[in-house]
Each structure stands twice: as C-alpha cells, then as structure tokens.
C-alpha atoms as a PDB file:
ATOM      1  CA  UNK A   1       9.903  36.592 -15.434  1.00  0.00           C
ATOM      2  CA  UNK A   2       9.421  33.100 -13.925  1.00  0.00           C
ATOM      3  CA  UNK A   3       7.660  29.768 -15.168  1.00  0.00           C
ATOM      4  CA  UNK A   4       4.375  31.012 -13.054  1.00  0.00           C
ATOM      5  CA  UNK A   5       4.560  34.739 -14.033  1.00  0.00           C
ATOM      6  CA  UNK A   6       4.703  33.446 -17.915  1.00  0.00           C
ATOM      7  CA  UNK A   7       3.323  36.418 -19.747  1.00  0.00           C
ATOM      8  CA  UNK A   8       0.196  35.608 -21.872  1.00  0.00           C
ATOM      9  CA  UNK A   9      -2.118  37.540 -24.496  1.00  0.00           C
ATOM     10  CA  UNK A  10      -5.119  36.138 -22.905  1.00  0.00           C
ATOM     11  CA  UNK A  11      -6.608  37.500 -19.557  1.00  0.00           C
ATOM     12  CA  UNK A  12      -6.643  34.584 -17.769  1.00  0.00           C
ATOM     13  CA  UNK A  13      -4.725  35.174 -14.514  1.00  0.00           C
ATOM     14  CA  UNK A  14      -8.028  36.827 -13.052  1.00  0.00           C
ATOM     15  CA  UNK A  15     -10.439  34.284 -14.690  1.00  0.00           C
ATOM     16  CA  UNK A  16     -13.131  33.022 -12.143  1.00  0.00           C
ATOM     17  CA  UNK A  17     -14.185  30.468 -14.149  1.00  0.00           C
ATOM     18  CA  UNK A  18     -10.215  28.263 -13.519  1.00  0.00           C
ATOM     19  CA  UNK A  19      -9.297  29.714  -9.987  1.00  0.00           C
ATOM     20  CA  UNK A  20     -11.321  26.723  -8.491  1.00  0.00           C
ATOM     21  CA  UNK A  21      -9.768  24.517 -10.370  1.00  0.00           C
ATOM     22  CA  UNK A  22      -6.806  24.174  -7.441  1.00  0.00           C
ATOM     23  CA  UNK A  23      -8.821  23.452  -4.770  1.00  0.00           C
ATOM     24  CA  UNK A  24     -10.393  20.921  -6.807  1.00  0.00           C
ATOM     25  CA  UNK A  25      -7.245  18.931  -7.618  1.00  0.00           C
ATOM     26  CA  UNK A  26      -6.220  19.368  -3.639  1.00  0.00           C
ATOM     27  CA  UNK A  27      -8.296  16.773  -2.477  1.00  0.00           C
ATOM     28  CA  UNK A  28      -8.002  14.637  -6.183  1.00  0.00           C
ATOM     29  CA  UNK A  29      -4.179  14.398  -5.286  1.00  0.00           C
ATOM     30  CA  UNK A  30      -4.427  13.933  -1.616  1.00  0.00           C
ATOM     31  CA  UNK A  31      -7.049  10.845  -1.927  1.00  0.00           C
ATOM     32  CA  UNK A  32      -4.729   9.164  -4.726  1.00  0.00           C
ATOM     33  CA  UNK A  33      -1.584   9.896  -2.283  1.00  0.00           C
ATOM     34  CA  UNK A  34      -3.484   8.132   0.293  1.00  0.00           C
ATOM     35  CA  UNK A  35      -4.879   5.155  -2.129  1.00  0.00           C
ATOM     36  CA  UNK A  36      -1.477   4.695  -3.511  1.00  0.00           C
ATOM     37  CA  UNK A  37       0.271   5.439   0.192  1.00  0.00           C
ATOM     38  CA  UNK A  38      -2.151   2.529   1.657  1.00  0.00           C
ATOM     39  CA  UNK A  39      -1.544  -0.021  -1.402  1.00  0.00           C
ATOM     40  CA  UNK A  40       2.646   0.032  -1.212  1.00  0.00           C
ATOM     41  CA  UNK A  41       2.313  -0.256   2.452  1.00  0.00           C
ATOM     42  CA  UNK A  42       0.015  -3.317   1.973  1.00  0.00           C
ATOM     43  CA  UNK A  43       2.319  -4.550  -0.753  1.00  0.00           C
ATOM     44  CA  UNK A  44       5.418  -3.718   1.490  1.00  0.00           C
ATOM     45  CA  UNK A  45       3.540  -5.827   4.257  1.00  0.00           C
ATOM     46  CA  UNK A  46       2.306  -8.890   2.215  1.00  0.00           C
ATOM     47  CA  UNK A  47       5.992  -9.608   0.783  1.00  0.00           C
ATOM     48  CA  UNK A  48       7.723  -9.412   3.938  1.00  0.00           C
ATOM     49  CA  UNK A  49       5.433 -11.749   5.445  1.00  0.00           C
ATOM     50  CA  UNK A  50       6.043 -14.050   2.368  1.00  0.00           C
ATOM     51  CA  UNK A  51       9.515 -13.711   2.763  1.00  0.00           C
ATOM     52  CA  UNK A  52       9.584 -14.690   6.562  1.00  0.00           C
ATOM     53  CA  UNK A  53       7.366 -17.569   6.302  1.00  0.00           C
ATOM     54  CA  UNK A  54       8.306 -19.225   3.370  1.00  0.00           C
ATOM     55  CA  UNK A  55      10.125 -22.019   3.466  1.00  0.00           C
ATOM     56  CA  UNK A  56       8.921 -22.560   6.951  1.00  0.00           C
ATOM     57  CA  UNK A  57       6.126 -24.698   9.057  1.00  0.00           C
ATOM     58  CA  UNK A  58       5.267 -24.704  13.018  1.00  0.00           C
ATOM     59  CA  UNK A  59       4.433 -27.568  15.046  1.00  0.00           C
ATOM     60  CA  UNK A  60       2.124 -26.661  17.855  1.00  0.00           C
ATOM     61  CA  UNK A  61       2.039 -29.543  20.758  1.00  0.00           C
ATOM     62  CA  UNK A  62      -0.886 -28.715  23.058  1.00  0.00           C
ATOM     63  CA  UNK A  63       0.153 -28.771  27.119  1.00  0.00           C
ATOM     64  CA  UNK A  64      -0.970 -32.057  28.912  1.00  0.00           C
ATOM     65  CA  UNK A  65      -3.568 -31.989  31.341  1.00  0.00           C
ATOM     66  CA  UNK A  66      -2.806 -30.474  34.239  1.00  0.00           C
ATOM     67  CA  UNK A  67      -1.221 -27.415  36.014  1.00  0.00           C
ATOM     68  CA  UNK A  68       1.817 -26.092  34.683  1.00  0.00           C
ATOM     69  CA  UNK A  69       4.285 -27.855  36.832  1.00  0.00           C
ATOM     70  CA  UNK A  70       2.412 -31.553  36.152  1.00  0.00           C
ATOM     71  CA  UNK A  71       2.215 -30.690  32.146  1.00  0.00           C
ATOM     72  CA  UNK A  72       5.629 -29.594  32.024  1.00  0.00           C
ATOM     73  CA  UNK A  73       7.657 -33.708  31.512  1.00  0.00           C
ATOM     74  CA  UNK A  74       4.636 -34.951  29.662  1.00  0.00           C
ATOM     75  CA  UNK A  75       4.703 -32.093  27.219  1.00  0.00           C
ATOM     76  CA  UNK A  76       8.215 -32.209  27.050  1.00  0.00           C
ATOM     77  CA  UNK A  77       7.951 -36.174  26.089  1.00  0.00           C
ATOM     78  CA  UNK A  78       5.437 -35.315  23.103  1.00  0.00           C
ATOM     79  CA  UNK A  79       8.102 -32.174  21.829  1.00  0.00           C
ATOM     80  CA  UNK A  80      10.820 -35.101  21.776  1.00  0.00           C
ATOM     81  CA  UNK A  81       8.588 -37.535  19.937  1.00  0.00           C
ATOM     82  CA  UNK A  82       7.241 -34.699  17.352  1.00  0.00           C
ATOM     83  CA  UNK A  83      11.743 -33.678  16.819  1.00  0.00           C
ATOM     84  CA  UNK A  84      12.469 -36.985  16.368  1.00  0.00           C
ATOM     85  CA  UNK A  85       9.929 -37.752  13.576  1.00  0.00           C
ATOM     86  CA  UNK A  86      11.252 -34.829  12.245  1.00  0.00           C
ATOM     87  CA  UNK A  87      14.905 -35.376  12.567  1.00  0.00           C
ATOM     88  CA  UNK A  88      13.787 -38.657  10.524  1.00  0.00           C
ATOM     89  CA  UNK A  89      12.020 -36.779   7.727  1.00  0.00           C
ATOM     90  CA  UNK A  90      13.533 -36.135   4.287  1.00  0.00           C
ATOM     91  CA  UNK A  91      13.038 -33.055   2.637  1.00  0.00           C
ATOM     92  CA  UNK A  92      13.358 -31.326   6.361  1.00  0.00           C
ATOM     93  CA  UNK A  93      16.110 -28.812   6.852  1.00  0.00           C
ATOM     94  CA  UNK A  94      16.219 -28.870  10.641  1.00  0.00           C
ATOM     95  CA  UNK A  95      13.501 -28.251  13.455  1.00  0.00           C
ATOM     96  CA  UNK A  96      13.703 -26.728  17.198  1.00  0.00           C
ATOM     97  CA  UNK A  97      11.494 -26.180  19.716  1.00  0.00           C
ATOM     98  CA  UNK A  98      10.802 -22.855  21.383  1.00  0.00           C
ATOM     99  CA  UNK A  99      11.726 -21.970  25.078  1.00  0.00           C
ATOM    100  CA  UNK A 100       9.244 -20.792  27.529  1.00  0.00           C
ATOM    101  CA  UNK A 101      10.754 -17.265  27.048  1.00  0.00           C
ATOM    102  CA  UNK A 102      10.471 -17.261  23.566  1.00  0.00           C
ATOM    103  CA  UNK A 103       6.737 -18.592  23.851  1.00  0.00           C
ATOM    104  CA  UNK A 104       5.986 -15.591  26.120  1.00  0.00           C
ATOM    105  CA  UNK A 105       7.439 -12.974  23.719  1.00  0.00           C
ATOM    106  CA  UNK A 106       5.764 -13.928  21.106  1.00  0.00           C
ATOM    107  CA  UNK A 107       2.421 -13.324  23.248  1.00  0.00           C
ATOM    108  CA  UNK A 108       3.851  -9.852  24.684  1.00  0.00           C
ATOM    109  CA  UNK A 109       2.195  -7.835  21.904  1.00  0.00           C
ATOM    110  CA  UNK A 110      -0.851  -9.249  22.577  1.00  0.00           C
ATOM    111  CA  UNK A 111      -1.291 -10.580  26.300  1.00  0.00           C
ATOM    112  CA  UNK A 112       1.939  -8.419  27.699  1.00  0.00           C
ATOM    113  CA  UNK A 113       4.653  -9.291  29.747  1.00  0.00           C
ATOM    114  CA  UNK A 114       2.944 -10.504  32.737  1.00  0.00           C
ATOM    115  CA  UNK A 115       4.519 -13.409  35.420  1.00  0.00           C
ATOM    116  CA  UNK A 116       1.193 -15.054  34.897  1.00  0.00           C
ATOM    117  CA  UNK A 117       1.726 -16.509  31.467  1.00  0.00           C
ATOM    118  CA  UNK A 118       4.938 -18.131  33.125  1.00  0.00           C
ATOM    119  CA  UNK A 119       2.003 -20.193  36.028  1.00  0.00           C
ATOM    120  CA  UNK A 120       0.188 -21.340  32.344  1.00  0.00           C
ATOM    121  CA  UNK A 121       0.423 -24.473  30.657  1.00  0.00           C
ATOM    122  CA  UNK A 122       1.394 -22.846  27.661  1.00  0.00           C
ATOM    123  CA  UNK A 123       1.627 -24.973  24.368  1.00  0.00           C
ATOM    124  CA  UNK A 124       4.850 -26.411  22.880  1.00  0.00           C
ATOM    125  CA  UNK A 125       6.235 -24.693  19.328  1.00  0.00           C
ATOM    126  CA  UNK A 126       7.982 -26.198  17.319  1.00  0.00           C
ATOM    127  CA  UNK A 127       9.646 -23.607  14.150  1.00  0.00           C
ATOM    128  CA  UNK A 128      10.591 -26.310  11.235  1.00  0.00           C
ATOM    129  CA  UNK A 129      12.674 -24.930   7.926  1.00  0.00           C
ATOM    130  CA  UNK A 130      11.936 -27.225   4.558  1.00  0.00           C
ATOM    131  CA  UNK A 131      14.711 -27.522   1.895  1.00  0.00           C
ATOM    132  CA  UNK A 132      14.170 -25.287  -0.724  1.00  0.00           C
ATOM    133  CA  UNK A 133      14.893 -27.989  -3.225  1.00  0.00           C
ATOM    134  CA  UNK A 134      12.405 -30.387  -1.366  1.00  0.00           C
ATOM    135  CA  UNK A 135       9.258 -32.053  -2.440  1.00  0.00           C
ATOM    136  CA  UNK A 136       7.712 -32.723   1.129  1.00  0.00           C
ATOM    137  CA  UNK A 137       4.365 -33.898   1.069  1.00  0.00           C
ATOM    138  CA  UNK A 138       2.922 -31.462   4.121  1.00  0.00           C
ATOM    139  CA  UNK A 139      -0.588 -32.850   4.007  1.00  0.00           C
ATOM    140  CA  UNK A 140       0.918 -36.644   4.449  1.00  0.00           C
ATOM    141  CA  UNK A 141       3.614 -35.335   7.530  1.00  0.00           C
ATOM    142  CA  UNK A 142       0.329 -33.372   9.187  1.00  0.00           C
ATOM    143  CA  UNK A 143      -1.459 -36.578   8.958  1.00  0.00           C
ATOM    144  CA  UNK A 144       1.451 -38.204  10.325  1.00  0.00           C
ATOM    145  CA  UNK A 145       2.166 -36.158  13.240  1.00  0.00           C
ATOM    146  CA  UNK A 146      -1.525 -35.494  14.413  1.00  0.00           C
ATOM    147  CA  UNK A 147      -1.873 -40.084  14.663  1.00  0.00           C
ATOM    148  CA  UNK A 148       1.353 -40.057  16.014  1.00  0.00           C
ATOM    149  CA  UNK A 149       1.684 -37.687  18.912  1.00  0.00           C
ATOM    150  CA  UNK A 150      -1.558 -36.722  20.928  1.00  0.00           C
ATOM    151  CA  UNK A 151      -2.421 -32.904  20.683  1.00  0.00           C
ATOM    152  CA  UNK A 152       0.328 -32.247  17.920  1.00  0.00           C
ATOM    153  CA  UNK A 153      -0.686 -30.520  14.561  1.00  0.00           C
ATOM    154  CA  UNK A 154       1.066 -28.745  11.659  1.00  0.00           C
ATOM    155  CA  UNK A 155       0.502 -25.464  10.682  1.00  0.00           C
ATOM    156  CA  UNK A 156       1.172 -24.503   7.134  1.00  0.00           C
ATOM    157  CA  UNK A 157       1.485 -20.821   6.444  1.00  0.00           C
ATOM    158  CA  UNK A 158       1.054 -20.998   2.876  1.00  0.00           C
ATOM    159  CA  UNK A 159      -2.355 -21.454   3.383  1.00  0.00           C
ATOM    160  CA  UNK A 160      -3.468 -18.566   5.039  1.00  0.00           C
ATOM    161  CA  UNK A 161      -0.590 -16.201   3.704  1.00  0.00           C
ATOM    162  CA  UNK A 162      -2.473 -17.239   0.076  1.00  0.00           C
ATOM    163  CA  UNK A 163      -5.854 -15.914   1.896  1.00  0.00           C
ATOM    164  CA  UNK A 164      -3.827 -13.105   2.391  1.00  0.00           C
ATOM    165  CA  UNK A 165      -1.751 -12.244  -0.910  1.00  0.00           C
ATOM    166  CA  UNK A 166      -5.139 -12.867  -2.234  1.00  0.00           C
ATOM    167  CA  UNK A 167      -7.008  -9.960  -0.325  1.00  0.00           C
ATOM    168  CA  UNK A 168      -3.919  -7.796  -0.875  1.00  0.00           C
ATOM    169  CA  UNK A 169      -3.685  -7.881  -4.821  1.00  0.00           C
ATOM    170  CA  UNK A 170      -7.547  -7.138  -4.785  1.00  0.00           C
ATOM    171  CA  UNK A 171      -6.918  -3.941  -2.785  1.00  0.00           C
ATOM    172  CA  UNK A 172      -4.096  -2.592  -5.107  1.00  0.00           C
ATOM    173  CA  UNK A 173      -6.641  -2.928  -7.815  1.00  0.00           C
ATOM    174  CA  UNK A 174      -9.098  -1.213  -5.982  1.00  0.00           C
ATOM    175  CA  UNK A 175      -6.305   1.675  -5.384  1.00  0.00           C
ATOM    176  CA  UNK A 176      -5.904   1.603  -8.592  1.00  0.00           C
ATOM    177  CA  UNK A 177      -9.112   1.882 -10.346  1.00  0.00           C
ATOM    178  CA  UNK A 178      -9.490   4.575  -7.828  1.00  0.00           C
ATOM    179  CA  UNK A 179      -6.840   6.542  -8.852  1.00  0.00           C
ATOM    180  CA  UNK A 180      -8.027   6.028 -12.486  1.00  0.00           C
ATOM    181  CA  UNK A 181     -11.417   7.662 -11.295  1.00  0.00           C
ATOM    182  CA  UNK A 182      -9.652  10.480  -9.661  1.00  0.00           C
ATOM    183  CA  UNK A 183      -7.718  11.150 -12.644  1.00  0.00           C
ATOM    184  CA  UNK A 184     -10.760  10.783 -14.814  1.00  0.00           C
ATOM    185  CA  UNK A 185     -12.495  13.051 -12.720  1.00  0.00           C
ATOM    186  CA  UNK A 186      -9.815  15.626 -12.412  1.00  0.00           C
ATOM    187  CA  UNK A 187      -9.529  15.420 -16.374  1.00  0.00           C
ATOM    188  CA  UNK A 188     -13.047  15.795 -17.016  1.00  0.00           C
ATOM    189  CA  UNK A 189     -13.342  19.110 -14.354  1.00  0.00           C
ATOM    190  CA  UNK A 190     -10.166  20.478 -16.464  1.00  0.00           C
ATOM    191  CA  UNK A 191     -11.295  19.963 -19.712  1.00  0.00           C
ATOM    192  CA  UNK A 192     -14.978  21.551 -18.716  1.00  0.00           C
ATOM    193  CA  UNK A 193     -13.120  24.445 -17.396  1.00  0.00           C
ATOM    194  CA  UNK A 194     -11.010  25.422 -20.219  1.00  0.00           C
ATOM    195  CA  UNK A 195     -14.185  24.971 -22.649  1.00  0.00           C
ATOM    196  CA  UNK A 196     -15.407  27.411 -20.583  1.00  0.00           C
ATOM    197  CA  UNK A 197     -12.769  29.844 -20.286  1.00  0.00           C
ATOM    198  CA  UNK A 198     -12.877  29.563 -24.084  1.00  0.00           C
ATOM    199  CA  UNK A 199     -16.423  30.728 -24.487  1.00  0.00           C
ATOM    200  CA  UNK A 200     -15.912  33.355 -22.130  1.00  0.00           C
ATOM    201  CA  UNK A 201     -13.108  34.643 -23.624  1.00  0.00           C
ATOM    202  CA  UNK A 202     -13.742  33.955 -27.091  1.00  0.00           C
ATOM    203  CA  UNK A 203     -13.879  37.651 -28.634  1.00  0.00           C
ATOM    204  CA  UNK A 204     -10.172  37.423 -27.590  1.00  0.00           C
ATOM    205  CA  UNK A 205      -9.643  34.640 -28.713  1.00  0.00           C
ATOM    206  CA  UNK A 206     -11.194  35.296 -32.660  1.00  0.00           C
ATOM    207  CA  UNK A 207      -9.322  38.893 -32.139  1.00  0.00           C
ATOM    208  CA  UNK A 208      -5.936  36.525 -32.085  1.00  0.00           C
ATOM    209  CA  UNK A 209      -6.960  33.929 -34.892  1.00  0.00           C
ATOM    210  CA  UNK A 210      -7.469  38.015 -36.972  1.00  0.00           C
ATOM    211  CA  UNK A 211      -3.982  39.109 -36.206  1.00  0.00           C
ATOM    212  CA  UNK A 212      -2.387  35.465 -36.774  1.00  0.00           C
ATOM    213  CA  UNK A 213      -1.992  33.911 -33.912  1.00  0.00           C
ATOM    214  CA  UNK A 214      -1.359  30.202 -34.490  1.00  0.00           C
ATOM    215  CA  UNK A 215      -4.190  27.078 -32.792  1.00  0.00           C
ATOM    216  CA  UNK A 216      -1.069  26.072 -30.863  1.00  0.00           C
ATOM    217  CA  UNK A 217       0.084  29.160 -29.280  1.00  0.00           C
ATOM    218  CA  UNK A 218      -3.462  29.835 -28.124  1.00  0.00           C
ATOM    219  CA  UNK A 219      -4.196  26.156 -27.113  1.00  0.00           C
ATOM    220  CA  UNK A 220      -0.148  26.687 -25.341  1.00  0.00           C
ATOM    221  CA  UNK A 221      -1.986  29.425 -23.365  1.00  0.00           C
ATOM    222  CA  UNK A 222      -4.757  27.645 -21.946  1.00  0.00           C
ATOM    223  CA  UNK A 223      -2.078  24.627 -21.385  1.00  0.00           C
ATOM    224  CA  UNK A 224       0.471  26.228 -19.194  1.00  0.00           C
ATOM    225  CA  UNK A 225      -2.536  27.802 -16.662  1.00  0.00           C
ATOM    226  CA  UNK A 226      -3.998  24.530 -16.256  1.00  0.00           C
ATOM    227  CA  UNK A 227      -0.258  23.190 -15.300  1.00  0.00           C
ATOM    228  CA  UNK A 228       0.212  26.223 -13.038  1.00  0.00           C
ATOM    229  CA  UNK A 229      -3.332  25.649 -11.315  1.00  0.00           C
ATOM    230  CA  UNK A 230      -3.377  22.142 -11.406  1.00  0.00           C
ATOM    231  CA  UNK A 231       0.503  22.354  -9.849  1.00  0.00           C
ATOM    232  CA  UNK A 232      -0.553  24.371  -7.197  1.00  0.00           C
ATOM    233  CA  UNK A 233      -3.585  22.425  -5.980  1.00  0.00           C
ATOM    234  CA  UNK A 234      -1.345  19.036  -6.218  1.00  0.00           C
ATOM    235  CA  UNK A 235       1.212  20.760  -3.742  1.00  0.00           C
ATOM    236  CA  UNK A 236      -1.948  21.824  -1.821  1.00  0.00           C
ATOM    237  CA  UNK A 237      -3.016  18.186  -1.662  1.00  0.00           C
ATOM    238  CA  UNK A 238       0.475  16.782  -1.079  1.00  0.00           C
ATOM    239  CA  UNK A 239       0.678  18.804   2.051  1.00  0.00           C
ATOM    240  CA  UNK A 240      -2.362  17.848   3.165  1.00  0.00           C
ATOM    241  CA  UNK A 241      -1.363  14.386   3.176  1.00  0.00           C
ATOM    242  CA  UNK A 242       2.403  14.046   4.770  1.00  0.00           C
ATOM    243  CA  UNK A 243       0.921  14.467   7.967  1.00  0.00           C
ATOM    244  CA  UNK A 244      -1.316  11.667   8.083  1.00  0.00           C
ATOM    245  CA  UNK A 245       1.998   9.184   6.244  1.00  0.00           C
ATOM    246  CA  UNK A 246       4.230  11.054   8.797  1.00  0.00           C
ATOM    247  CA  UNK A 247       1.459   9.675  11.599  1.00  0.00           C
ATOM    248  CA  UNK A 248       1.251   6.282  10.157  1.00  0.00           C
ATOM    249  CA  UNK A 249       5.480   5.930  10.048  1.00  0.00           C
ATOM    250  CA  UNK A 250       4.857   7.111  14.010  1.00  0.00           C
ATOM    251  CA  UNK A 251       2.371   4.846  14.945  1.00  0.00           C
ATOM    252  CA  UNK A 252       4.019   2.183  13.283  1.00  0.00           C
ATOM    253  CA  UNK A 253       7.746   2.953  15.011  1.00  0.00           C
ATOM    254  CA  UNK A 254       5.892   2.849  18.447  1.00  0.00           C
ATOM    255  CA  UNK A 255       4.913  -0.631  17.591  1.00  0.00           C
ATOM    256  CA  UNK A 256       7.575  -2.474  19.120  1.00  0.00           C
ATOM    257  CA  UNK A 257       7.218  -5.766  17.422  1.00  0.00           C
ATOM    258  CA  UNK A 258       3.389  -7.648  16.855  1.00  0.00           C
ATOM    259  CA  UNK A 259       2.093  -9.024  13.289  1.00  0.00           C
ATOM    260  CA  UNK A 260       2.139  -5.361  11.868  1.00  0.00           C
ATOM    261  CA  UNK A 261       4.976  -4.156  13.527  1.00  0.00           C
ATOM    262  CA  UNK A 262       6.564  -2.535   9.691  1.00  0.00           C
ATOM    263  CA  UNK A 263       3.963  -0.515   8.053  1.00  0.00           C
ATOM    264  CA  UNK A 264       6.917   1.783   6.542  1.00  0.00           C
ATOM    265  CA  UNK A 265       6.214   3.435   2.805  1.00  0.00           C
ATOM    266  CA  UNK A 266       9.047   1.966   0.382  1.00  0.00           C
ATOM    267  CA  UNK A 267      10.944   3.945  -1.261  1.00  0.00           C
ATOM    268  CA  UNK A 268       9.384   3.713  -4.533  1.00  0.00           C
ATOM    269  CA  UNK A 269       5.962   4.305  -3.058  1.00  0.00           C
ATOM    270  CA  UNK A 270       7.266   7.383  -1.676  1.00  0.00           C
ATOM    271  CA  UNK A 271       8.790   8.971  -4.684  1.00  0.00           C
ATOM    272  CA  UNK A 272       5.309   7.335  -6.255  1.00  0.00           C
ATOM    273  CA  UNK A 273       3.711  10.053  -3.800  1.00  0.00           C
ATOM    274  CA  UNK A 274       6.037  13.072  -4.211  1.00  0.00           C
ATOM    275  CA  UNK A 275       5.880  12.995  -7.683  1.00  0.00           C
ATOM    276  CA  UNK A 276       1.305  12.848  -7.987  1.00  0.00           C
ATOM    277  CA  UNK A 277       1.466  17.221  -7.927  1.00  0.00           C
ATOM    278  CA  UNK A 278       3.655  16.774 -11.208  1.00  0.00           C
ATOM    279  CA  UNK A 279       1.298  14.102 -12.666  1.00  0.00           C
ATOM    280  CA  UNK A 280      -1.480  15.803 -11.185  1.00  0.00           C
ATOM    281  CA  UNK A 281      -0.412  18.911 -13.215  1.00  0.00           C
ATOM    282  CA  UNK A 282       0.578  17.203 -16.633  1.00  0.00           C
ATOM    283  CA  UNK A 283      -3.012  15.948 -16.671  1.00  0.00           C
ATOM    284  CA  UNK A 284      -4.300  18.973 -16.231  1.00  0.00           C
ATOM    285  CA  UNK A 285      -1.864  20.809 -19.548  1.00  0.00           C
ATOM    286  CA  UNK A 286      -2.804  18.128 -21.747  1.00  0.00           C
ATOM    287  CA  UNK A 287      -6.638  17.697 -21.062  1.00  0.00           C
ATOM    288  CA  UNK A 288      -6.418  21.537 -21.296  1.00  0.00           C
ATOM    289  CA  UNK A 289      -4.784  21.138 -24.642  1.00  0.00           C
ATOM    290  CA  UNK A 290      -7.068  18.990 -25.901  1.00  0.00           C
ATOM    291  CA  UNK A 291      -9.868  21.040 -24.987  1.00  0.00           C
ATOM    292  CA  UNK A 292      -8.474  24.078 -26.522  1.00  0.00           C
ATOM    293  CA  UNK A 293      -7.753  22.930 -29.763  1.00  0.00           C
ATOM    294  CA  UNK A 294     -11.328  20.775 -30.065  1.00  0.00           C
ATOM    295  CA  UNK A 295     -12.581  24.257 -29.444  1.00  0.00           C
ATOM    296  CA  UNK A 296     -10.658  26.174 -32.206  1.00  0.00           C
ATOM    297  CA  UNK A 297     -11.584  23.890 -34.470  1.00  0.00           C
ATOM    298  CA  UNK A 298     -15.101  24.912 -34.024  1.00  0.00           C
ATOM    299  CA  UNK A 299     -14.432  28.011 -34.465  1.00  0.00           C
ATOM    300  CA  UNK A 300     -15.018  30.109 -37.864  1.00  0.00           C
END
C-alpha cells in the first residue's frame, strides 16, 4: 500500500467537495513558479550587470564634422587629448580606446553587421577602469573632460545601473507579495474545503469520536488528502510551467550577445521552482490540519 493509496476510515477518496481542490492549486503553483522564475532571472540579470560595470566609466568623443574619412585625424586628436588627461589622473587604473571593429560590434545587436556603419562617422569610446581603492571625484573629471576636449563626456554607470537595481528590488517584492497572495489564497480554498468535507461527513466523523478515535488521527485524515491533492495539482502546475522557462532559456541562447543576452534561471531559483509542488502541498496538510481540529473542537 503506497503513500497515495494510504488507507483511511473516512470516505474521502470519492468526496466531490476536495477533488477540485487540484486543479485549483495547478494554476496557484504555476503563477508563483512564474513570479518567482521572473524575479531570480531579474536578480540574476541586475548583479551581473553590477558586476561588469563596476569599477568602470566610458568616455564617449563625438566624430568631428565631416564625412568619415575628414573626421577620422581630428577625432583621433581629441581620443589622444581625452588618454592623456587620463593617463595623468590619479585614482585611474588604465584607459583605452575602442577600434572601429569593436565600435561596430557593439552596435551588431542592434543596427547589424552592415558595411555601412564602417562609411559613418561613428563616435570615439573610450572603456576607463578606476582603482578599487580610489577616491576619484567623477563629477570634477566629467567637468574636466567636457571644458577640455570639444564633444567629450563621461558616462557613469552607477547612475543608471542605481535606476536599475532600484526597479529590480521593487519587482522581487512585488513577486513576492504575490506569492504570499497565492499562498493565502490557496490556504484559504483548503481550509474552506476541509470545513466542508467535515460537515458533510460529520455522522462519520461523531461515529469515530463514539468508538475512540483520537482529534489527531481524524484531523491526520483530512491532512494527508489535502497533501495528496494539493501534491498532485502542484505537479500539475509545475508541468504547466517548464515549457514556458524551457522557452525563455531558448530564446535567451539564440540571443547571441545584446544588453539581455543571459536571462538563464540560477540554480537556486531553479531548485526554488522544483521544490513549489512540495510547498504547495505542505500548505495544503497543515491548513487542512488546522481546519480539522478547529472543527472537532466544535463538536459535542
């Protein structure tokens, strides 16, 4: 006799009012798999971008007027100008200018590979690395750079990666005050229908409390179908959702490069997501519980 088969006193394998009760948790388990799916990603995202840019700065030199073959020296002469500032710059760990080829693959994802980028005057980079130990004043060097060299500026990344750590951490709370409300939800629809599997079984049930039967072998009863339904419907709703993470881990492996070129579930988010039918089920045992024995103790 397996886990499932359990044998029980009560007829509650062919009760109508808890065979719902799986397809209800389905979709409870598949939108927290997707919630929580969707927040490690973000997370997952958000520190790898922290992790490339920090540390960092970029120098952007706009072309000089003209085509690209007249820009070409006089852009070259304000790149030199903005390096050797640099060069002369404590607190600066070193600084290089991109090539041409570089500058187009960085536009590929966006503007492709075409031979016309290469007839542009395309604007100078410059990728600059700060000591870690350093105090640099950025504000001050911006201000510096932007009087010293026509059509130069400084790009700080802190200030829009902030933007963006900041938009991040208010979507894991959303995820999770969503998954609270699932699991509120789900807890509330569980605890409704054991109460009333109680009342509809309650000459059985008073028959037992006669003959001896114990609160917490008849509360135990109640318990393990919840876990059995509530199991099932989580596996239901787990299934339902690898596809659509199996789709996003495509999409995002097609991406060859771009700004959201890794939108790969961590392990920890995954095993996060395998494990929701368990949770899924516990939920339902104990709110089960709890709404078995605050029903016996109504009882005469």
């Amino acid at each position: 006799m397996g886990f499932f088969d359990r044998r029980s006193d009560l007829p509650l394998t062919g009760d109508a009012s808890s065979l719902y009760l799986p397809w209800l948790v389905a979709p409870m388990v598949f939108l927290c798999a997707v919630a929580l799916a969707g927040a490690f990603i973000l997370n997952g995202l958000i520190t790898r971008w922290d992790r490339d840019v920090s540390g960092t700065l970029t120098v952007e030199v706009a072309a000089a007027p003209g085509d690209a073959s007249e820009a070409a020296e006089p852009t070259r002469r304000r790149v030199e100008q903005v390096l050797q500032m640099l060069d002369g710059t404590p607190g600066i760990a070193s600084a290089r200018a991109l090539s041409q080829e570089q500058l187009i693959a960085l536009m590929a994802p966006w503007l492709g590979t075409s031979d016309v980028l290469k007839d542009l005057p395309l604007p100078a980079l410059i990728d600059v690395t700060v000591k870690s130990d350093s105090d640099l004043d950025i504000d001050a060097l911006a201000q510096k750079i932007a009087k010293t060299v026509p059509g130069a500026s400084l790009d700080d990344h802190r200030r829009w990666l902030d933007r963006l750590i900041g938009l991040s951490r208010s979507i894991e709370w959303l995820a999770i005050g969503i998954v609270s409300l699932i699991g509120a939800v789900t807890a509330a629809t569980v605890y409704y229908a054991t109460r009333t599997g109680m009342a509809i079984h309650r000459e059985v049930v008073e028959v037992l409390h006669v003959i001896g039967a114990a609160d917490a072998y008849i509360a135990r009863q109640f318990a393990h179908r919840a876990f059995v339904l509530g199991l099932k419907g989580g596996l239901l709703g787990l299934a339902l959702t690898l596809p659509i993470l199996g789709a996003i881990a495509f999409g995002a492996h097609k991406m060859q490069g771009g700004f959201l070129a890794d939108l790969s579930l961590p392990l920890i988010g995954v095993i996060a997501v395998l494990t929701l039918p368990l949770a899924a089920a516990l939920l339902a045992m104990l709110t089960a519980k709890v709404a078995a024995y605050g029903a016996l103790a109504r009882m005469p």
